[in-house]
PDB file of N, CA and C in Angstrom:
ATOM      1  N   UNK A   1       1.098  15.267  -5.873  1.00  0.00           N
ATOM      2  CA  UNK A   1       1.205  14.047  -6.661  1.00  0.00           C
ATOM      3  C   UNK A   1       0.574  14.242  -8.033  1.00  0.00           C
ATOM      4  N   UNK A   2      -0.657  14.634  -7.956  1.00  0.00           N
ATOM      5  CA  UNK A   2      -1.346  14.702  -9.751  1.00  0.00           C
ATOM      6  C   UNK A   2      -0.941  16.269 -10.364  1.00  0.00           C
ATOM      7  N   UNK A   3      -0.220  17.465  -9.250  1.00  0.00           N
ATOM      8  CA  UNK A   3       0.216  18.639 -10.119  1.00  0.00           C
ATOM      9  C   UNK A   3       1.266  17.934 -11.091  1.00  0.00           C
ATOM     10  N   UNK A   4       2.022  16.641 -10.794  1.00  0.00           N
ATOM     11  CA  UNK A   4       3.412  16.452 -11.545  1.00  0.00           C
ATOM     12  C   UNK A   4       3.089  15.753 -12.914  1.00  0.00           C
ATOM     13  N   UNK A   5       2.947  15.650 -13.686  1.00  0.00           N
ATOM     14  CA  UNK A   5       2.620  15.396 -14.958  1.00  0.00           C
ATOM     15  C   UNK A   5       3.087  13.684 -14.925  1.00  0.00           C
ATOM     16  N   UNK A   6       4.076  13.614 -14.743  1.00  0.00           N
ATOM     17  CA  UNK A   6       5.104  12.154 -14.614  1.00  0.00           C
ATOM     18  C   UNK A   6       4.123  11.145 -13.456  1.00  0.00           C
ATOM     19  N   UNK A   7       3.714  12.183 -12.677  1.00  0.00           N
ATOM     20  CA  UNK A   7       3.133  11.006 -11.632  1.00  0.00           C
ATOM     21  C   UNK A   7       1.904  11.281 -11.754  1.00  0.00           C
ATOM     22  N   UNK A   8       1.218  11.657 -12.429  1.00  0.00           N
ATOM     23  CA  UNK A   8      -0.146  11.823 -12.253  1.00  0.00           C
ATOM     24  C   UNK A   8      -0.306  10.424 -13.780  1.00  0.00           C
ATOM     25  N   UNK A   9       0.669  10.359 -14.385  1.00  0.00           N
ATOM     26  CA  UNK A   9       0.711   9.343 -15.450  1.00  0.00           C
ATOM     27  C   UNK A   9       0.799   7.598 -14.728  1.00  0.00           C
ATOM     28  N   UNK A  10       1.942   8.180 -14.017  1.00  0.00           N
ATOM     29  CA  UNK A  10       1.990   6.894 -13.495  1.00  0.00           C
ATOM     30  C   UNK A  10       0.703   6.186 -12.593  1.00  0.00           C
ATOM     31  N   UNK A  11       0.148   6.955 -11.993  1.00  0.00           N
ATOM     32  CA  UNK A  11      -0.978   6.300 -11.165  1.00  0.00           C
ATOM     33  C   UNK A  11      -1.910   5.835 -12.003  1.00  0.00           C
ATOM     34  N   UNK A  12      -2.370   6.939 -13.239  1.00  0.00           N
ATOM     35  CA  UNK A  12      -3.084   6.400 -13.881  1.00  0.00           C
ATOM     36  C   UNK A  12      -2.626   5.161 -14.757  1.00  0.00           C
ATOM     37  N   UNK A  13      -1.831   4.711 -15.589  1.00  0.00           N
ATOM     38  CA  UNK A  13      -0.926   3.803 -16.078  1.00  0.00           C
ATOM     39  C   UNK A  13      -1.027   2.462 -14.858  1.00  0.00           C
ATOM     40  N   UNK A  14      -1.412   2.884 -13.782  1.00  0.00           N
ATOM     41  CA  UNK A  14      -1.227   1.456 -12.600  1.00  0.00           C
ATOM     42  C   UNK A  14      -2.794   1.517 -12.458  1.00  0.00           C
ATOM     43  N   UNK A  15      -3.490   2.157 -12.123  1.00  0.00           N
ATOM     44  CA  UNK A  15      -4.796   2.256 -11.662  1.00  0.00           C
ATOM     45  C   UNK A  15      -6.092   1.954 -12.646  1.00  0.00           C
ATOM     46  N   UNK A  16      -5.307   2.852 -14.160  1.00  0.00           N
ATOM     47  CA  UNK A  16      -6.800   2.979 -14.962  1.00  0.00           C
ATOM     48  C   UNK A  16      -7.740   3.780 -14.986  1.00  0.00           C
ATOM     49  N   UNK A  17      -6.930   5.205 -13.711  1.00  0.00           N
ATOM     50  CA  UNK A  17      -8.370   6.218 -14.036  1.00  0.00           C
ATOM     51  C   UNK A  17      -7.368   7.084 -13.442  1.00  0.00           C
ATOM     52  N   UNK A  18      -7.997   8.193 -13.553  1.00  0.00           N
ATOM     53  CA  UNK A  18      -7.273   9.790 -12.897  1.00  0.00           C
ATOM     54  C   UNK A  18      -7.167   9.809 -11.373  1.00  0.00           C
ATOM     55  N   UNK A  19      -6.486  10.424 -10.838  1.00  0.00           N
ATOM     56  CA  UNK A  19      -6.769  10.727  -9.663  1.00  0.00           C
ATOM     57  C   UNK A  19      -8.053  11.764  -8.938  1.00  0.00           C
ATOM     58  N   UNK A  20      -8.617  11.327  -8.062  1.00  0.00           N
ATOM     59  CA  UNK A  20      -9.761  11.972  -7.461  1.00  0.00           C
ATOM     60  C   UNK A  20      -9.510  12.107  -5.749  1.00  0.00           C
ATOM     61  N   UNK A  21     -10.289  13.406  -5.259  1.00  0.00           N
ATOM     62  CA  UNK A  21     -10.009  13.243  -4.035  1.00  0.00           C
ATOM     63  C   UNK A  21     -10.667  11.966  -3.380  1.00  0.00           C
ATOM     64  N   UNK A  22     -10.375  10.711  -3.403  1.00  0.00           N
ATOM     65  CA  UNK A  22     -11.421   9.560  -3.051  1.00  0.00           C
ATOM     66  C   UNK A  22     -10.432   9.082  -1.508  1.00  0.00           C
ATOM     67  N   UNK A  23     -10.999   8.770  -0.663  1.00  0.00           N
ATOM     68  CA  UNK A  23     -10.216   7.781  -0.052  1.00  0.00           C
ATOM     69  C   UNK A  23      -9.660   6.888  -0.700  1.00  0.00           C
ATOM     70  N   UNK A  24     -10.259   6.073  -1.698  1.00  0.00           N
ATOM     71  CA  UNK A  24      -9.556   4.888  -2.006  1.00  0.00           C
ATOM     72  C   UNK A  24      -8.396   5.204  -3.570  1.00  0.00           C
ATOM     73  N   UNK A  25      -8.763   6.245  -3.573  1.00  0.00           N
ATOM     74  CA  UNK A  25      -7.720   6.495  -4.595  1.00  0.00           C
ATOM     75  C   UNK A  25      -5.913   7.073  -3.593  1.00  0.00           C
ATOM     76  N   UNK A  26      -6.082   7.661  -2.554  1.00  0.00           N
ATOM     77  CA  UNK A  26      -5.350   8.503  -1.666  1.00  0.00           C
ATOM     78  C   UNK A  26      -4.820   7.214  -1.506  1.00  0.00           C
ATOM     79  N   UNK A  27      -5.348   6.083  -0.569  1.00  0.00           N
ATOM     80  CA  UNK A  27      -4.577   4.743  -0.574  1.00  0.00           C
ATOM     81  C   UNK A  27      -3.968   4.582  -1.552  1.00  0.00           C
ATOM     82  N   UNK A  28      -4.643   4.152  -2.932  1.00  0.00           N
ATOM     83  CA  UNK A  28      -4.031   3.479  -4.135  1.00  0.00           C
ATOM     84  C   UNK A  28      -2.527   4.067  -4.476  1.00  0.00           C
ATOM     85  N   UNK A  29      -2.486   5.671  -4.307  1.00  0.00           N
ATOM     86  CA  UNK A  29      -1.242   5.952  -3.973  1.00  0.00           C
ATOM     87  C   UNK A  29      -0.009   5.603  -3.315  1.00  0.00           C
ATOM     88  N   UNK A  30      -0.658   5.314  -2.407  1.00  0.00           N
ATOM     89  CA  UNK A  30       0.544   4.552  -1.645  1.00  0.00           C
ATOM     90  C   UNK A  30       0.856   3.071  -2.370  1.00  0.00           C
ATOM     91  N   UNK A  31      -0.389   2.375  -2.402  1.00  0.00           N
ATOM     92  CA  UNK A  31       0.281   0.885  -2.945  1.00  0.00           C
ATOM     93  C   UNK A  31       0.716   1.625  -3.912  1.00  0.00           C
ATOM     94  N   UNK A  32       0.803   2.436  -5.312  1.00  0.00           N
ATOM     95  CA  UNK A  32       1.808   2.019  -6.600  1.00  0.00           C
ATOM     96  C   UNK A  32       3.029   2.873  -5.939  1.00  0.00           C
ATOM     97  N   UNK A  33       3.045   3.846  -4.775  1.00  0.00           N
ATOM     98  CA  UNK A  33       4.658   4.025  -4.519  1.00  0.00           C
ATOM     99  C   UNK A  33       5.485   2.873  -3.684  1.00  0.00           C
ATOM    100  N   UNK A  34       4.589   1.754  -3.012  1.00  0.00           N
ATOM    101  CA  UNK A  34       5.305   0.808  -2.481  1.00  0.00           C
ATOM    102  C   UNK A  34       5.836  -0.152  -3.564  1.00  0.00           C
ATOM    103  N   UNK A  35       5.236  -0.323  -4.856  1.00  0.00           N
ATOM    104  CA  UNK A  35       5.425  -0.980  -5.531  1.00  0.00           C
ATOM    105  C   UNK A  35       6.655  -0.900  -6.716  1.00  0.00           C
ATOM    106  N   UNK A  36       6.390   0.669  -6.822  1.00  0.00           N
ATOM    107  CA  UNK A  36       7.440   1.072  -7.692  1.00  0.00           C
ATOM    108  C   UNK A  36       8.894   1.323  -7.023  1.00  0.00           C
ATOM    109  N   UNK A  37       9.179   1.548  -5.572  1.00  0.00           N
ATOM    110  CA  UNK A  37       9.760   2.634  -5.381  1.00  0.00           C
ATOM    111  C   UNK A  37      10.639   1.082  -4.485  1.00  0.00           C
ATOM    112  N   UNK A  38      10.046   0.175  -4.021  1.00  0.00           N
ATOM    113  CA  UNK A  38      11.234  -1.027  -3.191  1.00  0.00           C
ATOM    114  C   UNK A  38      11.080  -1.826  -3.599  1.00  0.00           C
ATOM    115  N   UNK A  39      12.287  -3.153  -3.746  1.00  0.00           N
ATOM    116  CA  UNK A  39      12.124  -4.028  -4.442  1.00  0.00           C
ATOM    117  C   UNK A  39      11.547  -5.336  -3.254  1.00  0.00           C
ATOM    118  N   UNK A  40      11.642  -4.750  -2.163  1.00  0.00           N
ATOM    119  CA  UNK A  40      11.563  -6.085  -0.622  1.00  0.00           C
ATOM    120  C   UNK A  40       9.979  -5.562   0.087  1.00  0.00           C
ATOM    121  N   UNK A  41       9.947  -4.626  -0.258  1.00  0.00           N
ATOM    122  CA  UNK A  41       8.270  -3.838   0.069  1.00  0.00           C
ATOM    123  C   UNK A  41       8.674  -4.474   1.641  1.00  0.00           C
ATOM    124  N   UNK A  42      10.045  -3.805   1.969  1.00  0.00           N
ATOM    125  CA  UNK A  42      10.065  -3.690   3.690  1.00  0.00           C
ATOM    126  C   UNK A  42       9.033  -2.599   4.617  1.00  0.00           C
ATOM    127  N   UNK A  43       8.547  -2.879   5.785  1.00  0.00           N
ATOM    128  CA  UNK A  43       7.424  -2.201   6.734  1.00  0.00           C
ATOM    129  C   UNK A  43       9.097  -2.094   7.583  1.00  0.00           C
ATOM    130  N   UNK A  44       9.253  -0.258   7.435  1.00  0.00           N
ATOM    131  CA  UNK A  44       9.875  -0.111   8.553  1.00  0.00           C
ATOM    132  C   UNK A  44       9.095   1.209   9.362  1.00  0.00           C
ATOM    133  N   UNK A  45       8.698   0.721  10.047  1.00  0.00           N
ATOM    134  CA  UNK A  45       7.510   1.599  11.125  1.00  0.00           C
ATOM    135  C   UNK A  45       8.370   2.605  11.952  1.00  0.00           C
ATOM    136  N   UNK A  46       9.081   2.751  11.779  1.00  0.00           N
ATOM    137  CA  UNK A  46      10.380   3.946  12.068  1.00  0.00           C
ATOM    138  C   UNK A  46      10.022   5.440  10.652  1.00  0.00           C
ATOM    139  N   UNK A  47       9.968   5.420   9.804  1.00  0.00           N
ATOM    140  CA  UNK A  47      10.446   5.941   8.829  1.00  0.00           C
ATOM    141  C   UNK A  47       9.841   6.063   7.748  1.00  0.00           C
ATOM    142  N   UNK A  48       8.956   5.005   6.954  1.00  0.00           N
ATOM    143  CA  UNK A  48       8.028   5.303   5.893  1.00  0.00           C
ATOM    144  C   UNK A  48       6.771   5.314   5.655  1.00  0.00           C
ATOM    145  N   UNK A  49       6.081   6.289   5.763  1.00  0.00           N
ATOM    146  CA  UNK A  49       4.692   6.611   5.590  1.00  0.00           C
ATOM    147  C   UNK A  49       3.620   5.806   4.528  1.00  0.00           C
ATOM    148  N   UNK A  50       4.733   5.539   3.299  1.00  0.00           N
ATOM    149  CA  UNK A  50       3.682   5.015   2.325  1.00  0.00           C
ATOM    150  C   UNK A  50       3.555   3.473   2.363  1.00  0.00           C
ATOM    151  N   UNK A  51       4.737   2.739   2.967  1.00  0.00           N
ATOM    152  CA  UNK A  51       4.462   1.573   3.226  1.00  0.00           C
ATOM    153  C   UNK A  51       2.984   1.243   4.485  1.00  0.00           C
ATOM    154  N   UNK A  52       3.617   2.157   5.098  1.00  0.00           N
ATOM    155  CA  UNK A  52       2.243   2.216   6.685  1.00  0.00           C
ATOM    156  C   UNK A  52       0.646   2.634   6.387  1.00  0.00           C
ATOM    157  N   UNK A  53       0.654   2.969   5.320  1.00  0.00           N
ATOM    158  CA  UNK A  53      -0.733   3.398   4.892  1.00  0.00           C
ATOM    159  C   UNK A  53      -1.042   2.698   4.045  1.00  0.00           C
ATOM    160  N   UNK A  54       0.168   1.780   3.281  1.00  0.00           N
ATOM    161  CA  UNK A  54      -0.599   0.831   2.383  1.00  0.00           C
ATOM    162  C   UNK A  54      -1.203  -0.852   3.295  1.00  0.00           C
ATOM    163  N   UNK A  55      -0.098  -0.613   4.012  1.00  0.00           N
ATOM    164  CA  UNK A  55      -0.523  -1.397   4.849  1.00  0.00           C
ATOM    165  C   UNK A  55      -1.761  -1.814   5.605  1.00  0.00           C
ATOM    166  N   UNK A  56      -2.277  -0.407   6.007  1.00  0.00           N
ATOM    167  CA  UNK A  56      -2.899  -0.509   7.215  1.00  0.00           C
ATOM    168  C   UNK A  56      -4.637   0.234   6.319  1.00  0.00           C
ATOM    169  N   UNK A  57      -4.488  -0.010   4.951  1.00  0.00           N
ATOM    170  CA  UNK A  57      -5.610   0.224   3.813  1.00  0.00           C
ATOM    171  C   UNK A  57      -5.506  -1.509   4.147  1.00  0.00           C
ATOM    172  N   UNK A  58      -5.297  -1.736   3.491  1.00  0.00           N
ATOM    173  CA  UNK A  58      -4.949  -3.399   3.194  1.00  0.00           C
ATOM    174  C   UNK A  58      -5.819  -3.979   4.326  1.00  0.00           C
ATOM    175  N   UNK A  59      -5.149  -3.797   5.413  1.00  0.00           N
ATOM    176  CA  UNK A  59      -5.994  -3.989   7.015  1.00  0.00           C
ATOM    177  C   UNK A  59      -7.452  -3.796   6.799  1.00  0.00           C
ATOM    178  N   UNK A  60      -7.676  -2.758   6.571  1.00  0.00           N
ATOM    179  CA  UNK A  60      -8.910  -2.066   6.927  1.00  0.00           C
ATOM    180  C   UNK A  60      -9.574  -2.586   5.814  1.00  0.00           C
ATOM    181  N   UNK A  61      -9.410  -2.924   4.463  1.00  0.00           N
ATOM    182  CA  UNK A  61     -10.225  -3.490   3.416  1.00  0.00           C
ATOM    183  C   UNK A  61     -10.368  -4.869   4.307  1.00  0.00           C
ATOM    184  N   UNK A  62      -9.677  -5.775   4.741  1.00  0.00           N
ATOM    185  CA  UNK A  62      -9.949  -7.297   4.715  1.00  0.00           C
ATOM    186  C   UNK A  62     -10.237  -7.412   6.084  1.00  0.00           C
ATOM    187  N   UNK A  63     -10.305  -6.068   7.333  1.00  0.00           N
ATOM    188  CA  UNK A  63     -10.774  -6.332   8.489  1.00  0.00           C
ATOM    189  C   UNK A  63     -11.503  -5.900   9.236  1.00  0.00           C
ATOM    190  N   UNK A  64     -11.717  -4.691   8.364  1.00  0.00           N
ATOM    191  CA  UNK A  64     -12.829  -3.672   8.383  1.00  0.00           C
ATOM    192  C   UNK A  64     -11.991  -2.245   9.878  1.00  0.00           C
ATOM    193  N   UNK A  65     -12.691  -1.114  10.010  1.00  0.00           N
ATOM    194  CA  UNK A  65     -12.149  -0.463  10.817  1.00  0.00           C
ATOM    195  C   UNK A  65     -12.026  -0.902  11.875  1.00  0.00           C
ATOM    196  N   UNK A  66     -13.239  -1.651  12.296  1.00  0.00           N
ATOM    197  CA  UNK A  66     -13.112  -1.893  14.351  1.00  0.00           C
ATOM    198  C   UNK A  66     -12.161  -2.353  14.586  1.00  0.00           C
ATOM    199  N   UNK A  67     -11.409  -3.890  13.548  1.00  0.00           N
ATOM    200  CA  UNK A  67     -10.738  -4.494  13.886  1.00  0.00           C
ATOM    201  C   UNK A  67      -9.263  -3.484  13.989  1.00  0.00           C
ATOM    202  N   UNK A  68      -8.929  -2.855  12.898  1.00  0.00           N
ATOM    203  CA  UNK A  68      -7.831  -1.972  12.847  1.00  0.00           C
ATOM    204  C   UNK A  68      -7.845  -1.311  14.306  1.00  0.00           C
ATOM    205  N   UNK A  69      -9.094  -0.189  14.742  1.00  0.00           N
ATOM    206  CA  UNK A  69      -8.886   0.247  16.098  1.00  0.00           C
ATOM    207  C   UNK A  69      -8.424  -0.841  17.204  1.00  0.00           C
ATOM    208  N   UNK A  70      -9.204  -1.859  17.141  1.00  0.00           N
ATOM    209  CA  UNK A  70      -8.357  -3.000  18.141  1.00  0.00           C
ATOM    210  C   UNK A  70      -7.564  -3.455  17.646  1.00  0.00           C
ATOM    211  N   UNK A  71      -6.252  -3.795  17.166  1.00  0.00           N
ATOM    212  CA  UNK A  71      -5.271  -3.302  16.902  1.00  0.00           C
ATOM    213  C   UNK A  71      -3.932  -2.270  17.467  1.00  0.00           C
ATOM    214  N   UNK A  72      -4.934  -1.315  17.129  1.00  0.00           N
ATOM    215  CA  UNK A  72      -3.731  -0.518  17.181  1.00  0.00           C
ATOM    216  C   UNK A  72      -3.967   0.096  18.893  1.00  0.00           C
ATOM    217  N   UNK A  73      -4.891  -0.344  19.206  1.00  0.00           N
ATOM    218  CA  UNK A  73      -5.052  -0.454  20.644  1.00  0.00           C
ATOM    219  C   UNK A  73      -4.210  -1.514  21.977  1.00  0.00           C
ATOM    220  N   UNK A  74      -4.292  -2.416  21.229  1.00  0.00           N
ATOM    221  CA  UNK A  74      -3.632  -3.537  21.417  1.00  0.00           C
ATOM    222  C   UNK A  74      -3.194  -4.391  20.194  1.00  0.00           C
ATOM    223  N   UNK A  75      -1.773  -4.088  20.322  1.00  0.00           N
ATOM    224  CA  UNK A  75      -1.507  -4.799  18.903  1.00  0.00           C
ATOM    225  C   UNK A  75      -1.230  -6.541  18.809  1.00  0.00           C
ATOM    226  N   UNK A  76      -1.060  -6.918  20.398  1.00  0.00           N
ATOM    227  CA  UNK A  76      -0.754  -7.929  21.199  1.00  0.00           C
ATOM    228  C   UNK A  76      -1.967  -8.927  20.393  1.00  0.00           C
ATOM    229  N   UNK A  77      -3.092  -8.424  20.194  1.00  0.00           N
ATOM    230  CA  UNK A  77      -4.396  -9.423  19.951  1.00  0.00           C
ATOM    231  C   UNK A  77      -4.403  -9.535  18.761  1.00  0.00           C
ATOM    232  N   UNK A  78      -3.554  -9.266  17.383  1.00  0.00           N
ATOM    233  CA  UNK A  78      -3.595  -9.754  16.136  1.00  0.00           C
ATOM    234  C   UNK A  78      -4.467 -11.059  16.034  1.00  0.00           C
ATOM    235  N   UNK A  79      -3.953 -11.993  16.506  1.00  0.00           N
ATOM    236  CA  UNK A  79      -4.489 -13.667  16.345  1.00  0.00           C
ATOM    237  C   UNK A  79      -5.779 -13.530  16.377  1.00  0.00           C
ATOM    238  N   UNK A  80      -6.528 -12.709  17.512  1.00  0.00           N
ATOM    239  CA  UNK A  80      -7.810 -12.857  17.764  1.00  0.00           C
ATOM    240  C   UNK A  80      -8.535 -12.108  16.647  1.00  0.00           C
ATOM    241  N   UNK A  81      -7.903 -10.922  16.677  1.00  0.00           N
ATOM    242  CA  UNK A  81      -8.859 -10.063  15.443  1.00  0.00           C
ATOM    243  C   UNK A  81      -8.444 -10.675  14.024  1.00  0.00           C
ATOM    244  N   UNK A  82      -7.447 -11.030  13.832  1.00  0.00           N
ATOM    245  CA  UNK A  82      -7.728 -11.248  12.495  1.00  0.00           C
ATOM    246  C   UNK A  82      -7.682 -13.132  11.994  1.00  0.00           C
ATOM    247  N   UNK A  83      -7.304 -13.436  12.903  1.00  0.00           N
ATOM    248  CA  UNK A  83      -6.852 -15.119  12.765  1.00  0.00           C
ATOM    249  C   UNK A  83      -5.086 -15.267  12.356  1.00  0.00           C
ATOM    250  N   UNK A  84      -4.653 -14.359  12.314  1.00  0.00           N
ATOM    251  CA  UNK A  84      -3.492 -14.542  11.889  1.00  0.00           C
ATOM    252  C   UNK A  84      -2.552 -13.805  12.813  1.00  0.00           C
ATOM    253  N   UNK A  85      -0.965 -14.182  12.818  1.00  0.00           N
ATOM    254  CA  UNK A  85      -0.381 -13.083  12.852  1.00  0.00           C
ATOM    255  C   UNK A  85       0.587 -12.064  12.334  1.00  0.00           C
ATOM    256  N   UNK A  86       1.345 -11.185  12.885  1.00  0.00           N
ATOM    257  CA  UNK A  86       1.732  -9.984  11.910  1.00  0.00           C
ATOM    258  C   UNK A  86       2.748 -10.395  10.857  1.00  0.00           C
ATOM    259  N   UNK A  87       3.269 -11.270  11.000  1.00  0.00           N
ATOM    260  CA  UNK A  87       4.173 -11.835   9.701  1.00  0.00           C
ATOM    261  C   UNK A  87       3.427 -12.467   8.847  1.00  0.00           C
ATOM    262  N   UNK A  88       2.501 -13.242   8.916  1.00  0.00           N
ATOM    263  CA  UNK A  88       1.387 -13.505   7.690  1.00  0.00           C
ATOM    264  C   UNK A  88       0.748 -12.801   7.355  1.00  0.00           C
ATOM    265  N   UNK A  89       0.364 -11.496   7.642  1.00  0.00           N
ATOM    266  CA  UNK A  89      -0.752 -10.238   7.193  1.00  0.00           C
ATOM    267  C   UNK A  89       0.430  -9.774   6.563  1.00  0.00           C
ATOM    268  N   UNK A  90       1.849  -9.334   7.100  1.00  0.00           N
ATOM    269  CA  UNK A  90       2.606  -8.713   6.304  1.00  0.00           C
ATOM    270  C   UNK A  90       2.766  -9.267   4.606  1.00  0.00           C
ATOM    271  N   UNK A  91       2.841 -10.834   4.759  1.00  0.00           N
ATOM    272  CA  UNK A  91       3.333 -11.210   3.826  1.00  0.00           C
ATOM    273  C   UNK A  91       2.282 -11.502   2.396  1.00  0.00           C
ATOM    274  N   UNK A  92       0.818 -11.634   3.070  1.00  0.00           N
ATOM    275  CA  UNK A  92      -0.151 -11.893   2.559  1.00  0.00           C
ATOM    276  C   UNK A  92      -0.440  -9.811   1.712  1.00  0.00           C
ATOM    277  N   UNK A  93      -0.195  -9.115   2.235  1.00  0.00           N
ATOM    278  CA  UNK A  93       0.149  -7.749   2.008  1.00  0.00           C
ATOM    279  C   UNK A  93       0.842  -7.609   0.646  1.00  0.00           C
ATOM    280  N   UNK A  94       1.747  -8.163   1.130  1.00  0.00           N
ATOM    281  CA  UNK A  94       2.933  -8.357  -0.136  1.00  0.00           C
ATOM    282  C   UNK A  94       2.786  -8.928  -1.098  1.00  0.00           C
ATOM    283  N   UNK A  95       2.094  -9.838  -0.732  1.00  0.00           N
ATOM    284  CA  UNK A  95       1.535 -10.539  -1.992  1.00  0.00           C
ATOM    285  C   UNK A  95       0.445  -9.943  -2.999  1.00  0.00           C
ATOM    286  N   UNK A  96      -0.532  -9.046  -2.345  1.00  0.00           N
ATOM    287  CA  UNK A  96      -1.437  -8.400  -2.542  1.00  0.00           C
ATOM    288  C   UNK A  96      -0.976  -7.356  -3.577  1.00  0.00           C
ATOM    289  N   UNK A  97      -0.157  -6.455  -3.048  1.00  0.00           N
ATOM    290  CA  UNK A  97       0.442  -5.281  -4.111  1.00  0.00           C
ATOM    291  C   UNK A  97       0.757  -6.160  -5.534  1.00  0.00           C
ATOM    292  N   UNK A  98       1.890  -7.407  -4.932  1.00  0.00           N
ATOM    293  CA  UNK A  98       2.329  -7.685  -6.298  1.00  0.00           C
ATOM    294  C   UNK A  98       1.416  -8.328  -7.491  1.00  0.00           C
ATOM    295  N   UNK A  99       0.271  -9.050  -6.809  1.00  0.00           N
ATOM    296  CA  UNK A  99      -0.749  -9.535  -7.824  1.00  0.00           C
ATOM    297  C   UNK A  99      -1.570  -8.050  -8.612  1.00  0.00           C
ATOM    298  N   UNK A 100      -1.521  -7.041  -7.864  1.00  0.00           N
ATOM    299  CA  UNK A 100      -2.488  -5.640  -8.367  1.00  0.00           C
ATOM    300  C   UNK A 100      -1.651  -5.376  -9.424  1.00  0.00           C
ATOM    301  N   UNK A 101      -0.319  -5.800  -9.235  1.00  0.00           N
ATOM    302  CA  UNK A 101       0.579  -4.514 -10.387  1.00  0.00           C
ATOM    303  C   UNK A 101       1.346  -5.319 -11.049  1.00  0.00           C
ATOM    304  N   UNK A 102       1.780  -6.564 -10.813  1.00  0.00           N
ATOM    305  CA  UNK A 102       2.765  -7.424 -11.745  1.00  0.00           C
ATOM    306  C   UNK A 102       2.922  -7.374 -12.724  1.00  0.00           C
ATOM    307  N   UNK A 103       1.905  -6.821 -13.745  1.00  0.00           N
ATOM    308  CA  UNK A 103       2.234  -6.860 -14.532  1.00  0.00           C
ATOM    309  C   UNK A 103       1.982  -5.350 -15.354  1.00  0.00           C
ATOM    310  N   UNK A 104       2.329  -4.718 -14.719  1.00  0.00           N
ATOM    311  CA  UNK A 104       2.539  -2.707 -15.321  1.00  0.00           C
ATOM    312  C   UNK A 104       3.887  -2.685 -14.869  1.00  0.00           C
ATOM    313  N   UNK A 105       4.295  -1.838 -16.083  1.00  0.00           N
ATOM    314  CA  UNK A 105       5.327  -1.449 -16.271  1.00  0.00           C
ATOM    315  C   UNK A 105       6.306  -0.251 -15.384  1.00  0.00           C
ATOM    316  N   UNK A 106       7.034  -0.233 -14.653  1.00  0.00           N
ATOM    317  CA  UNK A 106       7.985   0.889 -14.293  1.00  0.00           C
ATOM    318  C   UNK A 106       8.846   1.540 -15.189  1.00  0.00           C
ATOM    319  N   UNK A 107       8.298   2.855 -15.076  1.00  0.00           N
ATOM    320  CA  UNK A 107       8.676   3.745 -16.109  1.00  0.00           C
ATOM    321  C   UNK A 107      10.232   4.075 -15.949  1.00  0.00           C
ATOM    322  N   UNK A 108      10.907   4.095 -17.320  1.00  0.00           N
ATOM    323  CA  UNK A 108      12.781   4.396 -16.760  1.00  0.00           C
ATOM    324  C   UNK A 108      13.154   5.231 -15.767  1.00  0.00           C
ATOM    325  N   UNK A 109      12.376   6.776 -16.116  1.00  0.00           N
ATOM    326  CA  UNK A 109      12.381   8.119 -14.898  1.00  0.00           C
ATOM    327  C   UNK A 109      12.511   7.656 -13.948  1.00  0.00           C
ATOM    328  N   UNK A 110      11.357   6.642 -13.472  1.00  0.00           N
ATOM    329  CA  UNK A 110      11.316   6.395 -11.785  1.00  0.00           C
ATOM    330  C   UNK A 110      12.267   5.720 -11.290  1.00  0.00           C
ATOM    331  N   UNK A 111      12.890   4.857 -12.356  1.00  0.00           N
ATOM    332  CA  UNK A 111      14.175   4.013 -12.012  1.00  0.00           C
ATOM    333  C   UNK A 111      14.971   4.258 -12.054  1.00  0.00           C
ATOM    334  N   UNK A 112      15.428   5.421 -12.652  1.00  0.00           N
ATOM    335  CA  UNK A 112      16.837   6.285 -12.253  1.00  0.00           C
ATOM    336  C   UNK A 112      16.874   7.554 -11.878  1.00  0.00           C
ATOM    337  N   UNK A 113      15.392   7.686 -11.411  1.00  0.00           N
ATOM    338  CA  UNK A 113      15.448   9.139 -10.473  1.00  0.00           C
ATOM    339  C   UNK A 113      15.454   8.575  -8.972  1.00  0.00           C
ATOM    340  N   UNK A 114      14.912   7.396  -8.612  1.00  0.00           N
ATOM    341  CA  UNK A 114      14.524   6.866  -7.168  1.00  0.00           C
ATOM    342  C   UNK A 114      15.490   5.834  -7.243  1.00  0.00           C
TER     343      UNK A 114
END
């Protein structure tokens, strides 16, 4: 991701700083490719990695790890661990990316290379 000149721009251009080996930068990756890259920021748990990790950052910021391990232990107990369930975390998610980035720009490249 930061060998490519184009994307090591873009993160910074969304983020405000370089890339570092940080955990929370490795996430941040994922939110600006969910952001740039679909326009429905669909969770298809079949198939895309960067939606599932932005996701489940998202989780872990507002529920901390234990709750994530219970979870994904039992995914049945959403309500209890978090007060909600998975269509309102999804959507509250969604909402989340778009308030971080609404207003940065998508570069032309990415829009007619992806």
């Amino acid at each position: 991701f930061t060998q490519d000149s184009k994307w090591a721009e873009l993160y910074y251009s969304f983020t405000g700083h370089t890339y570092q080996s940080k955990v929370e930068h490795y996430y941040e990756v994922f939110d600006v490719l969910v952001y740039t890259l679909n326009d429905d920021f669909s969770l298809d748990y079949h198939k895309d990695g960067a939606f599932l990790n932005s996701f489940t950052y998202y989780l872990i910021k507002n529920y901390g790890e234990e709750a994530i391990i219970d979870l994904m232990l039992s995914p049945n107990t959403v309500n209890e661990v978090t007060g909600k369930n998975w269509d309102t975390l999804e959507n509250e998610w969604k909402q989340s990316i778009v308030e971080k980035y609404s207003d940065k720009q998508i570069p032309d490249w990415l829009i007619q290379d992806y």
